[in-house]
Protein backbone atom coordinates (compact mmCIF):
# COMPACT_ATOMS: atom_id res chain seq x y z
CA UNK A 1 -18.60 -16.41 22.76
CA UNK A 2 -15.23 -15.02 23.95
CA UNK A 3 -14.05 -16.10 20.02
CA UNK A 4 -16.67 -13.95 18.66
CA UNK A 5 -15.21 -11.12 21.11
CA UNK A 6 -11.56 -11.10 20.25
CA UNK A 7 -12.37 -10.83 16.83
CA UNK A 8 -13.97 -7.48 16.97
CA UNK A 9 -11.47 -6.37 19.74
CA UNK A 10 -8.94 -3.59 18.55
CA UNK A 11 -5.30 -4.91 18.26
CA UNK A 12 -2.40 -3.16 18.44
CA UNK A 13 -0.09 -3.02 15.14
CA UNK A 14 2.34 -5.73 16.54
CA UNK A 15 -0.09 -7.51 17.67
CA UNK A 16 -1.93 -7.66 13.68
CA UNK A 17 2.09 -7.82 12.28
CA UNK A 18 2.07 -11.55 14.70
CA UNK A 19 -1.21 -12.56 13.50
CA UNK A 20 -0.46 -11.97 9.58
CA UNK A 21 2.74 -13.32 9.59
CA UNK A 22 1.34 -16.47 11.03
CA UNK A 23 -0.28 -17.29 8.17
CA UNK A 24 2.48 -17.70 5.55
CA UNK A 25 6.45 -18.29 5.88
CA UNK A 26 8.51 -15.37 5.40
CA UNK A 27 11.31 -15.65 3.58
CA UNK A 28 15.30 -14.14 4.19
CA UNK A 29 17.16 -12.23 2.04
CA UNK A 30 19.37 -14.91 0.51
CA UNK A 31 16.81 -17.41 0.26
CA UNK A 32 14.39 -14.85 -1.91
CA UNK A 33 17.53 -14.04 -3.87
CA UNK A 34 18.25 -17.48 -4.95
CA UNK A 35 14.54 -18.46 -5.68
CA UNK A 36 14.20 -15.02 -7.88
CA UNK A 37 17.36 -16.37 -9.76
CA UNK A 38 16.31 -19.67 -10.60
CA UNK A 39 13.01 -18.52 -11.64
CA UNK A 40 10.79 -19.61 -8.55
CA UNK A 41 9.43 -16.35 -7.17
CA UNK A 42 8.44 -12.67 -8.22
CA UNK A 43 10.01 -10.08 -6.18
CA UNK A 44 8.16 -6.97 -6.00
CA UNK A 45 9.26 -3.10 -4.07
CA UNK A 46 6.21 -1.46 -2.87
CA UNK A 47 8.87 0.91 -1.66
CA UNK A 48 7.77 4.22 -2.11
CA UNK A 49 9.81 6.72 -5.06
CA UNK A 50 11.66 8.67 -2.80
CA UNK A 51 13.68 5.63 -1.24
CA UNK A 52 13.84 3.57 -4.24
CA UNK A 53 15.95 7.60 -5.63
CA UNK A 54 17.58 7.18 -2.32
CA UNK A 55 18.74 3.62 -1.85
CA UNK A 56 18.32 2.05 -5.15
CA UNK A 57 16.79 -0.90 -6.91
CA UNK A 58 17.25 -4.67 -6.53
CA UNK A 59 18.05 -5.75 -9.98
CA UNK A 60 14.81 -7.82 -12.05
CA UNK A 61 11.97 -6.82 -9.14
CA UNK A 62 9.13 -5.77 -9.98
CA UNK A 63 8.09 -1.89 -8.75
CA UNK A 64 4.53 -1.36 -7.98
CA UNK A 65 3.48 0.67 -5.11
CA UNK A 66 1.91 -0.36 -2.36
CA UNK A 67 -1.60 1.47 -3.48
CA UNK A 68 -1.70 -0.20 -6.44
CA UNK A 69 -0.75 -3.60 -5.59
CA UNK A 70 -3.54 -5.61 -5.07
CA UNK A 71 -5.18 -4.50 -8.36
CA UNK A 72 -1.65 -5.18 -10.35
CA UNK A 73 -1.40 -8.87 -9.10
CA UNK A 74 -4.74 -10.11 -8.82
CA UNK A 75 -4.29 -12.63 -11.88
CA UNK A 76 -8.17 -11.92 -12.45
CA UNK A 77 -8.14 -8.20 -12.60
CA UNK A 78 -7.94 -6.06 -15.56
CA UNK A 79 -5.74 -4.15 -13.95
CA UNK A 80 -3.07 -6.41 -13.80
CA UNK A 81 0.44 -7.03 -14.88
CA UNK A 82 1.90 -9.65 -17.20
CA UNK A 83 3.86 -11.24 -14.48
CA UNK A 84 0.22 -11.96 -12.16
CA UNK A 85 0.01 -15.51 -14.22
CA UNK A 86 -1.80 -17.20 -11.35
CA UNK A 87 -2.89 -17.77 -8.19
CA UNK A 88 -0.13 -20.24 -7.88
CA UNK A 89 2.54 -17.11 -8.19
CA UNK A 90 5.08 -17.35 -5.52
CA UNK A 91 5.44 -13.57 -4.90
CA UNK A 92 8.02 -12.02 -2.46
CA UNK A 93 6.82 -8.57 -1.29
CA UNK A 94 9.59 -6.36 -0.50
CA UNK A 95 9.03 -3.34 1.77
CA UNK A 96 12.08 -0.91 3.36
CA UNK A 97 12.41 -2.59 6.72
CA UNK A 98 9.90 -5.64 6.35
CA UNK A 99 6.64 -3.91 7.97
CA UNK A 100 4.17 -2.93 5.75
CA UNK A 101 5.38 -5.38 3.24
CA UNK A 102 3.64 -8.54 5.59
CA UNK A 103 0.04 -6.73 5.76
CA UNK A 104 0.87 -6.17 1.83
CA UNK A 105 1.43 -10.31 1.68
CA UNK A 106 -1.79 -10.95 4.14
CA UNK A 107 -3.95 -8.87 1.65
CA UNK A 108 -2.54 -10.72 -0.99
CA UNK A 109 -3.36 -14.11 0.15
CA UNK A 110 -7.21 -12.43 0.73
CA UNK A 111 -7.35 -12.56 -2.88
CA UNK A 112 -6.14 -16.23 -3.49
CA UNK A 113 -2.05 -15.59 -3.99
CA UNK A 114 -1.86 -18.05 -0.97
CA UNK A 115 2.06 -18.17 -1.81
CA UNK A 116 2.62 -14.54 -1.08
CA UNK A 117 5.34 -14.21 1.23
CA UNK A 118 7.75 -11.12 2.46
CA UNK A 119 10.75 -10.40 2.76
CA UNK A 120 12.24 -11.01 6.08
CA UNK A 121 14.01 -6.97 6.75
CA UNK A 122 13.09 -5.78 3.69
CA UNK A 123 14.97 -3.74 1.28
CA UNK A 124 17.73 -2.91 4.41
CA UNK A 125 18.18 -6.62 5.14
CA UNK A 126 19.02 -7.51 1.12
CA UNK A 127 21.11 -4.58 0.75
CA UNK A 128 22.95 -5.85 4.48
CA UNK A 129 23.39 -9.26 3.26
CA UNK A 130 25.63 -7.63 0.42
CA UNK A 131 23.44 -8.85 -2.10
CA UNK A 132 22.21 -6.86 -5.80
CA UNK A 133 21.50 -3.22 -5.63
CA UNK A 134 21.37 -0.84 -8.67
CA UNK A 135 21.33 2.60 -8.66
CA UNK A 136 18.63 4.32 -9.90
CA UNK A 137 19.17 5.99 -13.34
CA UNK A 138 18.46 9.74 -12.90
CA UNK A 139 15.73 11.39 -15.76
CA UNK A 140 17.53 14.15 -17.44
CA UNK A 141 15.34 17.09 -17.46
CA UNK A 142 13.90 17.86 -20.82
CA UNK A 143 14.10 21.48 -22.17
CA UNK A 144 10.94 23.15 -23.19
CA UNK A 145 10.28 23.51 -26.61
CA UNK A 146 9.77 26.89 -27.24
């Protein structure tokens, strides 16, 4: 009975971060680097615009915010991208700091990506480690036509 209990029990944030994150292997900054190179993983940024403008892009990931994630990789949605082959995908979810980027993984691995992983730090931790980061490329206002 108590089993039946502490699942309908309110947890604490930490407390749902520990249980997610038990489920898969997160993976560190070089390590996702390396597999992205060789062709073994998808990295995606859920980051949101305004610190993708501010801090800048890691060269080849894949953007898709977070609200729109879960319909862009499910390899059975209509929704999706070209890169959401399979449920086989390894994916790399890439957040700012490493937070929301594991309940981003956990969802994915509701709908069958069981080798959705994040990013151990997130987008601070890759940029730390001294490792690829663009700018991004301002848009040039365009002039009304009159």
């Amino acid at each position: 009975m108590s089993g039946d209990s502490d699942a309908l029990r309110p947890v604490g944030i930490d407390e749902l971060l520990e249980r997610v994150r038990s489920g898969y292997r997160r993976i560190e900054p070089r390590a996702a680097h390396e597999a992205a190179r060789d062709g073994e993983a998808l990295l995606v940024d859920i980051r949101y615009a305004a610190l993708r403008d501010r801090d800048g892009l890691i060269p080849g990931a894949l953007v898709i915010e977070r609200n729109e994630l879960e319909w862009r990789l499910d390899p059975q949605g209509s929704h999706r991208v070209p890169e959401a082959t399979g449920h086989d995908l390894r994916v790399v979810i890439i957040c700012n700091e490493g937070y929301a980027s594991s309940l981003a993984a956990a969802s994915l691995h509701q709908l069958g990506l069981r080798r959705a992983t994040d990013l151990v730090g997130g987008f601070q931790a890759w940029r730390a480690a001294g490792l690829p980061v663009e700018p991004v490329e301002p848009v040039e206002p365009v002039e009304p036509v009159a």
